[in-house]
ModelCIF file with pLDDT and N, C-alpha, C, O atoms, coordinates in Angstrom:
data_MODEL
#
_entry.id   MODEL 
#
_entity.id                         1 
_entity.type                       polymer 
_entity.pdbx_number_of_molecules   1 
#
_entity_poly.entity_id                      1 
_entity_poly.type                           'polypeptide(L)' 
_entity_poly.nstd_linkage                   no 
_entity_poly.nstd_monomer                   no 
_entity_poly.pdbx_seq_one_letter_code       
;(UNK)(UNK)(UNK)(UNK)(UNK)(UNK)(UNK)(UNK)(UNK)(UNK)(UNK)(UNK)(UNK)(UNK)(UNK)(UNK)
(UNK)(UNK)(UNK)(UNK)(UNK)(UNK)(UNK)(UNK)(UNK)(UNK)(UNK)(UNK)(UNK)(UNK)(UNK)(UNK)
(UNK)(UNK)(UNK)(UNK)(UNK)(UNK)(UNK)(UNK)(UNK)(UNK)(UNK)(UNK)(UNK)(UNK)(UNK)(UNK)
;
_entity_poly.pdbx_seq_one_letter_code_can   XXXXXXXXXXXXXXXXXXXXXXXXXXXXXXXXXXXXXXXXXXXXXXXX 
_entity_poly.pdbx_strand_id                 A 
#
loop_
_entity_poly_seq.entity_id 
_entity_poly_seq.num 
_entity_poly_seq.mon_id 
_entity_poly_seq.hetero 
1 1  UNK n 
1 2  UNK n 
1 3  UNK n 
1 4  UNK n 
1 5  UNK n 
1 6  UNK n 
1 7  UNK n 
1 8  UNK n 
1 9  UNK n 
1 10 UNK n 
1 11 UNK n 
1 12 UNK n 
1 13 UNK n 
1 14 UNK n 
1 15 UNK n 
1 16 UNK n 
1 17 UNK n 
1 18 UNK n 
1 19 UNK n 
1 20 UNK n 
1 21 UNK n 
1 22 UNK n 
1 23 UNK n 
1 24 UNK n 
1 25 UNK n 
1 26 UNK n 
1 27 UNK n 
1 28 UNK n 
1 29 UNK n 
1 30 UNK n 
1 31 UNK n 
1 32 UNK n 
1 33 UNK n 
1 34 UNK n 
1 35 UNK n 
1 36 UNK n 
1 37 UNK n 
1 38 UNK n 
1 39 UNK n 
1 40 UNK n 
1 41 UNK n 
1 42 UNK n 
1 43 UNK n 
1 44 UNK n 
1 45 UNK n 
1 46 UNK n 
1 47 UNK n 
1 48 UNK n 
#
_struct_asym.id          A 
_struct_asym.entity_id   1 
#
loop_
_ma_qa_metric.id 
_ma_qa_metric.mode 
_ma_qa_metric.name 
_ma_qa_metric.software_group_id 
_ma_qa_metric.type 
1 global pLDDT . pLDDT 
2 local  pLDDT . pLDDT 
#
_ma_qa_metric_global.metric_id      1 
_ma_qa_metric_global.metric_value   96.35 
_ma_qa_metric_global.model_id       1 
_ma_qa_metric_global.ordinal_id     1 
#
loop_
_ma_qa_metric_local.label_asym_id 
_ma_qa_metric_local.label_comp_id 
_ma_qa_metric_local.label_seq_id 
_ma_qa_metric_local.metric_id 
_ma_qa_metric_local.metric_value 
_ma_qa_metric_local.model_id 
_ma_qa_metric_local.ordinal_id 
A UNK 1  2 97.00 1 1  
A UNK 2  2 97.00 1 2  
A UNK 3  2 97.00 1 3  
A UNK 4  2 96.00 1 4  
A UNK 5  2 95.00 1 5  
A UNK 6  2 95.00 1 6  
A UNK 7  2 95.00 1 7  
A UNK 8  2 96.00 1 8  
A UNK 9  2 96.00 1 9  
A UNK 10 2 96.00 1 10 
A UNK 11 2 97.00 1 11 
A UNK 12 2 97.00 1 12 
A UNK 13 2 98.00 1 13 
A UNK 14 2 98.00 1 14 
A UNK 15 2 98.00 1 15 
A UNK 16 2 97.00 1 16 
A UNK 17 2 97.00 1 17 
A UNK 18 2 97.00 1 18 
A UNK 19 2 97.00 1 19 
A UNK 20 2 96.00 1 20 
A UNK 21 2 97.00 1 21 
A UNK 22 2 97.00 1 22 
A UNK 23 2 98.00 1 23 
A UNK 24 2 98.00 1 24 
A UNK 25 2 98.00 1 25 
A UNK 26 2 98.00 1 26 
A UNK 27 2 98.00 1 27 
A UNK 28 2 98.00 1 28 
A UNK 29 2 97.00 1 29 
A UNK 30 2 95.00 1 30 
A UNK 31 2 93.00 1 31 
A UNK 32 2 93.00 1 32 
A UNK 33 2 94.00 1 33 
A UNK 34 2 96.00 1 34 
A UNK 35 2 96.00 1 35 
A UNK 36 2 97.00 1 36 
A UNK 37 2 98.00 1 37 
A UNK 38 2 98.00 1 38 
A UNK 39 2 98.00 1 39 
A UNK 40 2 98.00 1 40 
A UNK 41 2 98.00 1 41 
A UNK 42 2 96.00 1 42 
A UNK 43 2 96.00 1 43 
A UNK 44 2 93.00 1 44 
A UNK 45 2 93.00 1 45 
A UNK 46 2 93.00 1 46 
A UNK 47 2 94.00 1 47 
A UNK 48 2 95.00 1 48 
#
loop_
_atom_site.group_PDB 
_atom_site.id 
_atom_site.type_symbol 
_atom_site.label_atom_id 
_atom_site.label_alt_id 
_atom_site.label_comp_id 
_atom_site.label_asym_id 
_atom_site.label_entity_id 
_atom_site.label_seq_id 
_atom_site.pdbx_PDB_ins_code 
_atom_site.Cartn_x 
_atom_site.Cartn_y 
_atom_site.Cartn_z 
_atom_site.occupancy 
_atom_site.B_iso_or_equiv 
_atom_site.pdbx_formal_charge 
_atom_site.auth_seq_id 
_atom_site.auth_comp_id 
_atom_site.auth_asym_id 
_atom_site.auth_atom_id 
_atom_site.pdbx_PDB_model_num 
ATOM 1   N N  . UNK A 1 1  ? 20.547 -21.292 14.199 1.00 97.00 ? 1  UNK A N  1 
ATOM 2   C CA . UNK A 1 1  ? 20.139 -22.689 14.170 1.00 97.00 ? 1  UNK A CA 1 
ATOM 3   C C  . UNK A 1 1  ? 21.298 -23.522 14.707 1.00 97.00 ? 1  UNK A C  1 
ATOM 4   O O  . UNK A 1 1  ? 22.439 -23.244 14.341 1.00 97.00 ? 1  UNK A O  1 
ATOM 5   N N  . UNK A 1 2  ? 21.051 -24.634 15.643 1.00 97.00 ? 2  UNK A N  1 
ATOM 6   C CA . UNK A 1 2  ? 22.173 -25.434 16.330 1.00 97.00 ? 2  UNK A CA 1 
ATOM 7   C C  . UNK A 1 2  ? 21.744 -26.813 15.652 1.00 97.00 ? 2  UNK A C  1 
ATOM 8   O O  . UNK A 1 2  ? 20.542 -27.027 15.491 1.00 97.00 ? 2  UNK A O  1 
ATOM 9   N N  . UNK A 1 3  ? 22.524 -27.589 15.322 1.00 97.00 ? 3  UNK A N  1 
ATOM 10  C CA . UNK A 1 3  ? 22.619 -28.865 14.804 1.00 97.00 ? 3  UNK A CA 1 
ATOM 11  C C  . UNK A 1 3  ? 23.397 -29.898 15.446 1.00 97.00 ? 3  UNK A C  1 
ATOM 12  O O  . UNK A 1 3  ? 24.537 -29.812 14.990 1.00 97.00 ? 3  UNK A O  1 
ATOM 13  N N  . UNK A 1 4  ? 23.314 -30.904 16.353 1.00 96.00 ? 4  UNK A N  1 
ATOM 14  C CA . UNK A 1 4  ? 24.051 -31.522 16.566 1.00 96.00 ? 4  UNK A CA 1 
ATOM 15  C C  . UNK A 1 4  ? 24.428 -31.634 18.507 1.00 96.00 ? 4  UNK A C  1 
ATOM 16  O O  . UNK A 1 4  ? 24.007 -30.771 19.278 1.00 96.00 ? 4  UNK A O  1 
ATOM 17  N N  . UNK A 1 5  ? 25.259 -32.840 18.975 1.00 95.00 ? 5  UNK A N  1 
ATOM 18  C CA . UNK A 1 5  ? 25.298 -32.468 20.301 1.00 95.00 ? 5  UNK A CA 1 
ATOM 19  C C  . UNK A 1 5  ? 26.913 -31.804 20.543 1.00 95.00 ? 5  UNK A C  1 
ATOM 20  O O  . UNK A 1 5  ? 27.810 -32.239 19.822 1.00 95.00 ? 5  UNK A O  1 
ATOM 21  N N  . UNK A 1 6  ? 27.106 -31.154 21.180 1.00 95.00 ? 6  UNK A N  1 
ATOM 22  C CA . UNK A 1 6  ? 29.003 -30.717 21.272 1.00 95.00 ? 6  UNK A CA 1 
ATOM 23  C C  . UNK A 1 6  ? 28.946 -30.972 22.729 1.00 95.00 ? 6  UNK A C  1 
ATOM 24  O O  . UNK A 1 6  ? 27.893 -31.143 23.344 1.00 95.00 ? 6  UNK A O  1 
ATOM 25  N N  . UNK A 1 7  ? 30.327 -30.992 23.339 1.00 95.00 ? 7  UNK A N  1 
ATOM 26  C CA . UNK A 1 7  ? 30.450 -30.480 24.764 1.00 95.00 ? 7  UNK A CA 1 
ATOM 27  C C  . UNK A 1 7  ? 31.484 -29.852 24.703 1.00 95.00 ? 7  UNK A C  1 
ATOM 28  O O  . UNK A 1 7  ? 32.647 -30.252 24.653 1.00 95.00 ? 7  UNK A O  1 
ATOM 29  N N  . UNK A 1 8  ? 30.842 -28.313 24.708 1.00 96.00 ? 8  UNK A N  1 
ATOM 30  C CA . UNK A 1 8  ? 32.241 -27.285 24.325 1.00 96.00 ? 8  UNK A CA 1 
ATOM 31  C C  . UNK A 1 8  ? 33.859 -27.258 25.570 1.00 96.00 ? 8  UNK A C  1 
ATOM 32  O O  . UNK A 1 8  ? 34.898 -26.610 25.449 1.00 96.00 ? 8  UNK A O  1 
ATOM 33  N N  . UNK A 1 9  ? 33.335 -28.477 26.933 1.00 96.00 ? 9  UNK A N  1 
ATOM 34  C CA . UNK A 1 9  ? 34.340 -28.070 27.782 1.00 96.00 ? 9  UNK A CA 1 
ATOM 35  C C  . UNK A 1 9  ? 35.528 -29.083 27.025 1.00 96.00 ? 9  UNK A C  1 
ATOM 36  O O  . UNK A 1 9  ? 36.739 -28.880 27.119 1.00 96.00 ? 9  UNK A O  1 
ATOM 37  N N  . UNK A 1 10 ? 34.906 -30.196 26.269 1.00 96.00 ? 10 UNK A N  1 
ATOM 38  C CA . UNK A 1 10 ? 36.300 -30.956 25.528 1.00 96.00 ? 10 UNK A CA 1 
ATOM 39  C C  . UNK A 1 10 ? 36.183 -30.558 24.225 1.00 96.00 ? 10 UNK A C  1 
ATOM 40  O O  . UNK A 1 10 ? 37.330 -30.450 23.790 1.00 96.00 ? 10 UNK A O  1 
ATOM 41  N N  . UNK A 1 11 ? 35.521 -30.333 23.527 1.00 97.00 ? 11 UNK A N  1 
ATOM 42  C CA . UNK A 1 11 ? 35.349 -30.081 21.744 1.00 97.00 ? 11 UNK A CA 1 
ATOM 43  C C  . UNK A 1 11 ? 36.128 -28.846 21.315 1.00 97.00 ? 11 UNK A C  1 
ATOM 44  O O  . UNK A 1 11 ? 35.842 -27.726 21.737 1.00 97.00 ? 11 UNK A O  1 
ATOM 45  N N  . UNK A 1 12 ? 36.898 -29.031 20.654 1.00 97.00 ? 12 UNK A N  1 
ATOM 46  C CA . UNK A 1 12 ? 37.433 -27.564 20.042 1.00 97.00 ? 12 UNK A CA 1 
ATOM 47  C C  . UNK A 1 12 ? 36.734 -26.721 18.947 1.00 97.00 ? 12 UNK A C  1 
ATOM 48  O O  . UNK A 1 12 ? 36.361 -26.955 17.797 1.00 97.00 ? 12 UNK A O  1 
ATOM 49  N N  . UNK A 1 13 ? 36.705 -25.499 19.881 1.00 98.00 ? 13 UNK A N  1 
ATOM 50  C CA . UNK A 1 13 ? 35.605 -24.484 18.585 1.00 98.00 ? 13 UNK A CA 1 
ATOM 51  C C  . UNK A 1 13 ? 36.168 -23.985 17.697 1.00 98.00 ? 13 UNK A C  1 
ATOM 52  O O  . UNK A 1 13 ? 37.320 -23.557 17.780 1.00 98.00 ? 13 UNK A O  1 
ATOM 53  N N  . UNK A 1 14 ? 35.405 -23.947 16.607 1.00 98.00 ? 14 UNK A N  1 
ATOM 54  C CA . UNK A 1 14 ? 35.963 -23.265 15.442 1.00 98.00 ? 14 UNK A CA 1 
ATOM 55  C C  . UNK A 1 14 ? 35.107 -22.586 14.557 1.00 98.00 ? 14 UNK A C  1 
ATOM 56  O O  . UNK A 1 14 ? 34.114 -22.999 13.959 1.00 98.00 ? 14 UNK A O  1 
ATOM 57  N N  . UNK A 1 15 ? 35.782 -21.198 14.565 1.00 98.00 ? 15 UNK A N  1 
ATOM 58  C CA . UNK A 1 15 ? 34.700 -19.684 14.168 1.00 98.00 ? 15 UNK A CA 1 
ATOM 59  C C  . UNK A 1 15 ? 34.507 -19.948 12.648 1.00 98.00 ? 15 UNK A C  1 
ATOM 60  O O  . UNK A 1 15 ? 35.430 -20.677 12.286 1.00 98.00 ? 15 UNK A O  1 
ATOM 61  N N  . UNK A 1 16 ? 34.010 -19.768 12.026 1.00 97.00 ? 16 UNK A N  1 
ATOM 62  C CA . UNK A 1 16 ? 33.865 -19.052 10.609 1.00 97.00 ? 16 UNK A CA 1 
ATOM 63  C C  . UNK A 1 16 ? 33.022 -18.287 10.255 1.00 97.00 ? 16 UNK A C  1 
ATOM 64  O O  . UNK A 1 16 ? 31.917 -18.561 9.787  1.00 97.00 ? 16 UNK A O  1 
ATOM 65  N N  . UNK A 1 17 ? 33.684 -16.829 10.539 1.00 97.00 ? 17 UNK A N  1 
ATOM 66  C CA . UNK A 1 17 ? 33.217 -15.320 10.094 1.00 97.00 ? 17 UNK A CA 1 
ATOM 67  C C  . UNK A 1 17 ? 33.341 -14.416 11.098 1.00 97.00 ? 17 UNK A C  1 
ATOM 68  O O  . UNK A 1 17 ? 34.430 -14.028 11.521 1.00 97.00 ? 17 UNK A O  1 
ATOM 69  N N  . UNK A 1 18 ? 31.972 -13.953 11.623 1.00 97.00 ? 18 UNK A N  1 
ATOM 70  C CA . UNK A 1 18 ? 32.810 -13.274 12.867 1.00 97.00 ? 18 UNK A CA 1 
ATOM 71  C C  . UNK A 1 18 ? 32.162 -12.907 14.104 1.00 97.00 ? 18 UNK A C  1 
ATOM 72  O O  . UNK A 1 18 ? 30.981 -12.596 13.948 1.00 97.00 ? 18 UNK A O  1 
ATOM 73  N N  . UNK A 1 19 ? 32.537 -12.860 15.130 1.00 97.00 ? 19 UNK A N  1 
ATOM 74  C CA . UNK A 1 19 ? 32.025 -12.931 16.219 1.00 97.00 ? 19 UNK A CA 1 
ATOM 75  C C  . UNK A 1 19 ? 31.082 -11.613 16.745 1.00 97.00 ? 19 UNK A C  1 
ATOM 76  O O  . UNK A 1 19 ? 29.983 -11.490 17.287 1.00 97.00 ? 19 UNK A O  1 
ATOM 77  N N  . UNK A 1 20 ? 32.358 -10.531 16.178 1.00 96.00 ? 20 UNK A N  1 
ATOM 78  C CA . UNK A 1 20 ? 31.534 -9.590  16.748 1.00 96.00 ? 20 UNK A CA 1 
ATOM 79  C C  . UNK A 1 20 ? 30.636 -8.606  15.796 1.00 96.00 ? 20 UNK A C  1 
ATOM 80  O O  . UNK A 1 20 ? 30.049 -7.550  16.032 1.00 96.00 ? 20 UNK A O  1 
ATOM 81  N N  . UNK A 1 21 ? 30.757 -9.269  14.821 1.00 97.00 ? 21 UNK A N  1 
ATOM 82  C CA . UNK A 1 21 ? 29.407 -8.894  13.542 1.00 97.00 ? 21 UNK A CA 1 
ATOM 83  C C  . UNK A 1 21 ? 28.552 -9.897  14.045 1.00 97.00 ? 21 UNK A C  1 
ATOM 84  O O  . UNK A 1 21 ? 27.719 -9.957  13.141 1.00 97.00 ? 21 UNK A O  1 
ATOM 85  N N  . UNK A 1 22 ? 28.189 -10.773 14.944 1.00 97.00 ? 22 UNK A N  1 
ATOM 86  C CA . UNK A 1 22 ? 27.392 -11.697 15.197 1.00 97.00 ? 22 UNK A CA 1 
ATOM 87  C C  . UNK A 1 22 ? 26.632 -12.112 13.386 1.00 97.00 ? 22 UNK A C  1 
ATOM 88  O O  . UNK A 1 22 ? 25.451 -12.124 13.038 1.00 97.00 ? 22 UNK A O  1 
ATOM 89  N N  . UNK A 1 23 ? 27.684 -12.351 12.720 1.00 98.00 ? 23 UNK A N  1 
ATOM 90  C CA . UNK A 1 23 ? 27.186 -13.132 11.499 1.00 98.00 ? 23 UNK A CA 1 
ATOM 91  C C  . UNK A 1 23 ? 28.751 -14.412 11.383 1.00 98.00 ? 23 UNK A C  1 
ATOM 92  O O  . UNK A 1 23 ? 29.902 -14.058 11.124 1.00 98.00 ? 23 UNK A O  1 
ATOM 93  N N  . UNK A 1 24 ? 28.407 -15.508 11.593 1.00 98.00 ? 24 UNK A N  1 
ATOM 94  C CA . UNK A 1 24 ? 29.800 -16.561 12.043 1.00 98.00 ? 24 UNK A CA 1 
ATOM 95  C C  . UNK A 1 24 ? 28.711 -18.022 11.298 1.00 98.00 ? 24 UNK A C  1 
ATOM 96  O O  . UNK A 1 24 ? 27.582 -17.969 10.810 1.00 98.00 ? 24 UNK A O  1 
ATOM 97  N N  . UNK A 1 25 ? 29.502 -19.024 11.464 1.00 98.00 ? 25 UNK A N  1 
ATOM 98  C CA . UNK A 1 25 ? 28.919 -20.260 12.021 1.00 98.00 ? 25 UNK A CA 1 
ATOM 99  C C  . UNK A 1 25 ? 30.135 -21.220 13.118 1.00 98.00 ? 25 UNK A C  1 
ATOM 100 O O  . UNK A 1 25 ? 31.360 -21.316 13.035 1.00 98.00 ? 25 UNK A O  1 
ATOM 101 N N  . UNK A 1 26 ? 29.433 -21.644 13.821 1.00 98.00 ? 26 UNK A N  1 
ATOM 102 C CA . UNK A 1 26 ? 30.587 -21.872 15.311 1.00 98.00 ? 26 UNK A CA 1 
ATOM 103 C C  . UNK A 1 26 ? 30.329 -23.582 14.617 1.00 98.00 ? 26 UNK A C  1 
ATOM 104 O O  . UNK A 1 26 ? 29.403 -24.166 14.054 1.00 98.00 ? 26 UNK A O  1 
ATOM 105 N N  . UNK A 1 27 ? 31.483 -23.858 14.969 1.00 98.00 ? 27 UNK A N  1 
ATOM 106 C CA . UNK A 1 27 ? 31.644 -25.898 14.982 1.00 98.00 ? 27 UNK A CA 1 
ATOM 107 C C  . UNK A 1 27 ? 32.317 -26.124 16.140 1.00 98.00 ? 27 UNK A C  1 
ATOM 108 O O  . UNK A 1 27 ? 33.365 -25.573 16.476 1.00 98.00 ? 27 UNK A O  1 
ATOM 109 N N  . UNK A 1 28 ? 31.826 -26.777 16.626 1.00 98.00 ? 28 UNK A N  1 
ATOM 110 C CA . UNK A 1 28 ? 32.436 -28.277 17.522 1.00 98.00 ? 28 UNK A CA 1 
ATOM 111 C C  . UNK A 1 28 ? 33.046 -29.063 17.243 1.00 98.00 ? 28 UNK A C  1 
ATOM 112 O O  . UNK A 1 28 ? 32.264 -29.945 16.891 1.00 98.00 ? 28 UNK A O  1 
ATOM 113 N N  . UNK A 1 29 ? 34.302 -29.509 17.108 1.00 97.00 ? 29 UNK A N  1 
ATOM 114 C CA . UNK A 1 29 ? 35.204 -30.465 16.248 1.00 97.00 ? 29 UNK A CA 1 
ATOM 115 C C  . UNK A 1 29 ? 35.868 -31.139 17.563 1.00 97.00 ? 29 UNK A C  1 
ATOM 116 O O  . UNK A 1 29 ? 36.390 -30.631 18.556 1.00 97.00 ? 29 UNK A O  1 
ATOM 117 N N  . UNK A 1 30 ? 35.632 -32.556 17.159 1.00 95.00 ? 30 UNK A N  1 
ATOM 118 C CA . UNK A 1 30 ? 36.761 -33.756 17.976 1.00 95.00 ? 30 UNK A CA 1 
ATOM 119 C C  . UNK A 1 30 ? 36.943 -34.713 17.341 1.00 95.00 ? 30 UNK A C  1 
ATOM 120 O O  . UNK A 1 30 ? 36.111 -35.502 16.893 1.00 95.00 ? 30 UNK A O  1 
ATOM 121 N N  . UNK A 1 31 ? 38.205 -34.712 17.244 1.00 93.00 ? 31 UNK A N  1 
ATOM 122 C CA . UNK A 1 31 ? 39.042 -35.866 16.572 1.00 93.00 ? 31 UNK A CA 1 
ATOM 123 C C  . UNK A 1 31 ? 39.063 -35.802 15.161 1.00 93.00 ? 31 UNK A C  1 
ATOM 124 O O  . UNK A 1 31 ? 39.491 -36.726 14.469 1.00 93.00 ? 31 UNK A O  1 
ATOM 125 N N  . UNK A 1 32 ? 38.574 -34.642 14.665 1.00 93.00 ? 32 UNK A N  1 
ATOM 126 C CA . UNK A 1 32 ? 38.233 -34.714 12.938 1.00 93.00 ? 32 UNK A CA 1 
ATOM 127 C C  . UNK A 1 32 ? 36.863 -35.125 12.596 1.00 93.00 ? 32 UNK A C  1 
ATOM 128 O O  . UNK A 1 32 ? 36.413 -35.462 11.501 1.00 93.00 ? 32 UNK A O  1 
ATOM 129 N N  . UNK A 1 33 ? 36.243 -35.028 13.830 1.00 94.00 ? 33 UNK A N  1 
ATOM 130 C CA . UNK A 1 33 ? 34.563 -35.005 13.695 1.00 94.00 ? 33 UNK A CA 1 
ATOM 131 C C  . UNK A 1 33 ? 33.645 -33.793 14.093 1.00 94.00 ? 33 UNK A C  1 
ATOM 132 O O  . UNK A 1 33 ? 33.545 -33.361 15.242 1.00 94.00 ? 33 UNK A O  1 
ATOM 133 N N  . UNK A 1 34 ? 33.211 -33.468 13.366 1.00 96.00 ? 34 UNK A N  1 
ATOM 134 C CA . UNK A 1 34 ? 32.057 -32.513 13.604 1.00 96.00 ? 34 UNK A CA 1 
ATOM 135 C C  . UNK A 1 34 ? 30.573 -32.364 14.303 1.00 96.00 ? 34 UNK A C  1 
ATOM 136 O O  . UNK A 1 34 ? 29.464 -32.236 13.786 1.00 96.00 ? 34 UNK A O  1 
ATOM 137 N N  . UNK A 1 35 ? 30.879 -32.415 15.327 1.00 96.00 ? 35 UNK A N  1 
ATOM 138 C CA . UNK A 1 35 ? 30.015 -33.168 16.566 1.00 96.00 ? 35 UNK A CA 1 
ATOM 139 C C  . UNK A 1 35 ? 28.328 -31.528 16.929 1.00 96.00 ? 35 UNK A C  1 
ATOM 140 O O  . UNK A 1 35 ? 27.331 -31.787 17.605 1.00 96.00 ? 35 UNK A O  1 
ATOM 141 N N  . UNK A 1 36 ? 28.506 -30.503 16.441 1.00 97.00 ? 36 UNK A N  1 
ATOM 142 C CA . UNK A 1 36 ? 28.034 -29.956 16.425 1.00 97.00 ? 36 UNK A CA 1 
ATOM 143 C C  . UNK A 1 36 ? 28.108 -28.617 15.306 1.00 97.00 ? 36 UNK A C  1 
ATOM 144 O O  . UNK A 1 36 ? 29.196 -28.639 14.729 1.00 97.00 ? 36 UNK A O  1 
ATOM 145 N N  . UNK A 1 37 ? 27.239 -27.475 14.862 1.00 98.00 ? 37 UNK A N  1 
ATOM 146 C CA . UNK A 1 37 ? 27.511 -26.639 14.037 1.00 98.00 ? 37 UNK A CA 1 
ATOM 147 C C  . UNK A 1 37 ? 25.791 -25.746 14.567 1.00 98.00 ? 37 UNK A C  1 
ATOM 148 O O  . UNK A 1 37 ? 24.646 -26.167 14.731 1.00 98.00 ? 37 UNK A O  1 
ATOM 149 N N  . UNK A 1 38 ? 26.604 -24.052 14.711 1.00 98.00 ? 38 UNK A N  1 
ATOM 150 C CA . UNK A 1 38 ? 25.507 -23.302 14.967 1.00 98.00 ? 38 UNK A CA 1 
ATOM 151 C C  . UNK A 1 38 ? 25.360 -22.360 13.840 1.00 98.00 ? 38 UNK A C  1 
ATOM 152 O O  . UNK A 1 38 ? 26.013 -21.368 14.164 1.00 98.00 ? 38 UNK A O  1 
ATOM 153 N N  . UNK A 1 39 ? 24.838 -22.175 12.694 1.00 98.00 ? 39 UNK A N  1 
ATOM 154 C CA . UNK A 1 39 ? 24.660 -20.656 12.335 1.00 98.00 ? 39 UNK A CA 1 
ATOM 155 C C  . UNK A 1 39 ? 23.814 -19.722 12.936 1.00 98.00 ? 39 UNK A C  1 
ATOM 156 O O  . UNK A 1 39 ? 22.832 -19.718 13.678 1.00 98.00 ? 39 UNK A O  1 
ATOM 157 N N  . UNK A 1 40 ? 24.396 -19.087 12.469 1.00 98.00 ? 40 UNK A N  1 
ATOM 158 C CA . UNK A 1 40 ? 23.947 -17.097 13.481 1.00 98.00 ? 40 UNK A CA 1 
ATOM 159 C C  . UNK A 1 40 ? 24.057 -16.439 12.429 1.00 98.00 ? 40 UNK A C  1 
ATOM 160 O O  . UNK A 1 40 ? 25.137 -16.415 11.839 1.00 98.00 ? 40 UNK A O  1 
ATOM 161 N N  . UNK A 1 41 ? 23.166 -15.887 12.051 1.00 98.00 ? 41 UNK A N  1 
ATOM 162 C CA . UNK A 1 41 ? 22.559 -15.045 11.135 1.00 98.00 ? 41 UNK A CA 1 
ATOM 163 C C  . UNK A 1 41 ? 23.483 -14.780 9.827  1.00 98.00 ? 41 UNK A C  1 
ATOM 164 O O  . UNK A 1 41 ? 23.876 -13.797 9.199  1.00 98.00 ? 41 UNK A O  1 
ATOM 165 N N  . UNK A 1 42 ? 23.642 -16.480 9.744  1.00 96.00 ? 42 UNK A N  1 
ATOM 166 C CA . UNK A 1 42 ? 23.936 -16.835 8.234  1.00 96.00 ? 42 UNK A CA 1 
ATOM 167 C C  . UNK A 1 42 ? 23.741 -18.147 7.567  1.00 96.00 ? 42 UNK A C  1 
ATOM 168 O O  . UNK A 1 42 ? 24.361 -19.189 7.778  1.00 96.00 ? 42 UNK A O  1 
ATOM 169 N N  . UNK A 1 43 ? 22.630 -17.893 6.599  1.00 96.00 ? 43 UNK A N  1 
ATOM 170 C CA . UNK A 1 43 ? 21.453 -18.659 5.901  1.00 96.00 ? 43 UNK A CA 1 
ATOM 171 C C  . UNK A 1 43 ? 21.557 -19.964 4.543  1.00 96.00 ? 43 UNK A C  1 
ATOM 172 O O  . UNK A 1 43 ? 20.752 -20.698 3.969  1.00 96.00 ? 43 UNK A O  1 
ATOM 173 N N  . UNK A 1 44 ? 22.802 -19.746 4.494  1.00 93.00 ? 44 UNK A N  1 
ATOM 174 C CA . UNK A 1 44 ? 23.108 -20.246 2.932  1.00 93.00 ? 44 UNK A CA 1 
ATOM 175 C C  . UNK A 1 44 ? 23.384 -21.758 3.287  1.00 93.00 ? 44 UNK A C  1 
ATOM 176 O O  . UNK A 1 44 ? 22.941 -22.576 2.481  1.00 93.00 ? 44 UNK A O  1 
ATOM 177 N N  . UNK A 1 45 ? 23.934 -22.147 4.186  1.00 93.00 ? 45 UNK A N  1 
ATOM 178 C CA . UNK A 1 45 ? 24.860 -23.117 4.753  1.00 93.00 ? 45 UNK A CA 1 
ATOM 179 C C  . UNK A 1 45 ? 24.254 -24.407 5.212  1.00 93.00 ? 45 UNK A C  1 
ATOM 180 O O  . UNK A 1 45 ? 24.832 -25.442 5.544  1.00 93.00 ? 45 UNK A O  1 
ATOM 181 N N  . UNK A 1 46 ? 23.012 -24.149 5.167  1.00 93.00 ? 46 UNK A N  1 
ATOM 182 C CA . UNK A 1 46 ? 21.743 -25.030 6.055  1.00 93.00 ? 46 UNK A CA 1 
ATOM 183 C C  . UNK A 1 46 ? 22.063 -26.394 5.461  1.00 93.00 ? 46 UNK A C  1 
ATOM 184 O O  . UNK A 1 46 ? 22.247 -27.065 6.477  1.00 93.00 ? 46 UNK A O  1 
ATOM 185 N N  . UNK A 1 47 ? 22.195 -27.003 4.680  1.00 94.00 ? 47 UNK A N  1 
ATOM 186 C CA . UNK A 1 47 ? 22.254 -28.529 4.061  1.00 94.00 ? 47 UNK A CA 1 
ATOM 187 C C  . UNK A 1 47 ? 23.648 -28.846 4.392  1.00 94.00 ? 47 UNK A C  1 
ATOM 188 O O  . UNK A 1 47 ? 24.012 -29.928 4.852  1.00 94.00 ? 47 UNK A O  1 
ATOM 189 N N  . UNK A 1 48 ? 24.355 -27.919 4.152  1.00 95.00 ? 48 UNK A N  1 
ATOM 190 C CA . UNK A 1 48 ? 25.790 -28.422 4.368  1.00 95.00 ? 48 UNK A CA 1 
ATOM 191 C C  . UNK A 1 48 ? 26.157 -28.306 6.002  1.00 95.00 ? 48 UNK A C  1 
ATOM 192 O O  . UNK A 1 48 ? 27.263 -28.655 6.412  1.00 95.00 ? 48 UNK A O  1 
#
């Protein structure tokens, strides 16, 4: 699920979990804003 707009060529990504278990959630962060957030096959996180 993707939430949000990013533009990953300026936004800095940031993993949490792991990439190559393809179980993570990826963020888009600029300036101390959270401009986007994807989970990948991890379910708990959805409201937050």
């Amino acid at each position: 699920e993707y939430r949000g707009l990013a533009d990953p060529d300026n936004d800095e990504l940031v993993v949490r979990g792991d990439l190559a278990k393809r179980e993570f959630i990826a963020f888009w962060l600029r300036g101390g804003e959270v401009t986007a957030a994807m989970n990948v096959n991890v379910w708990d996180d959805g409201e937050a």
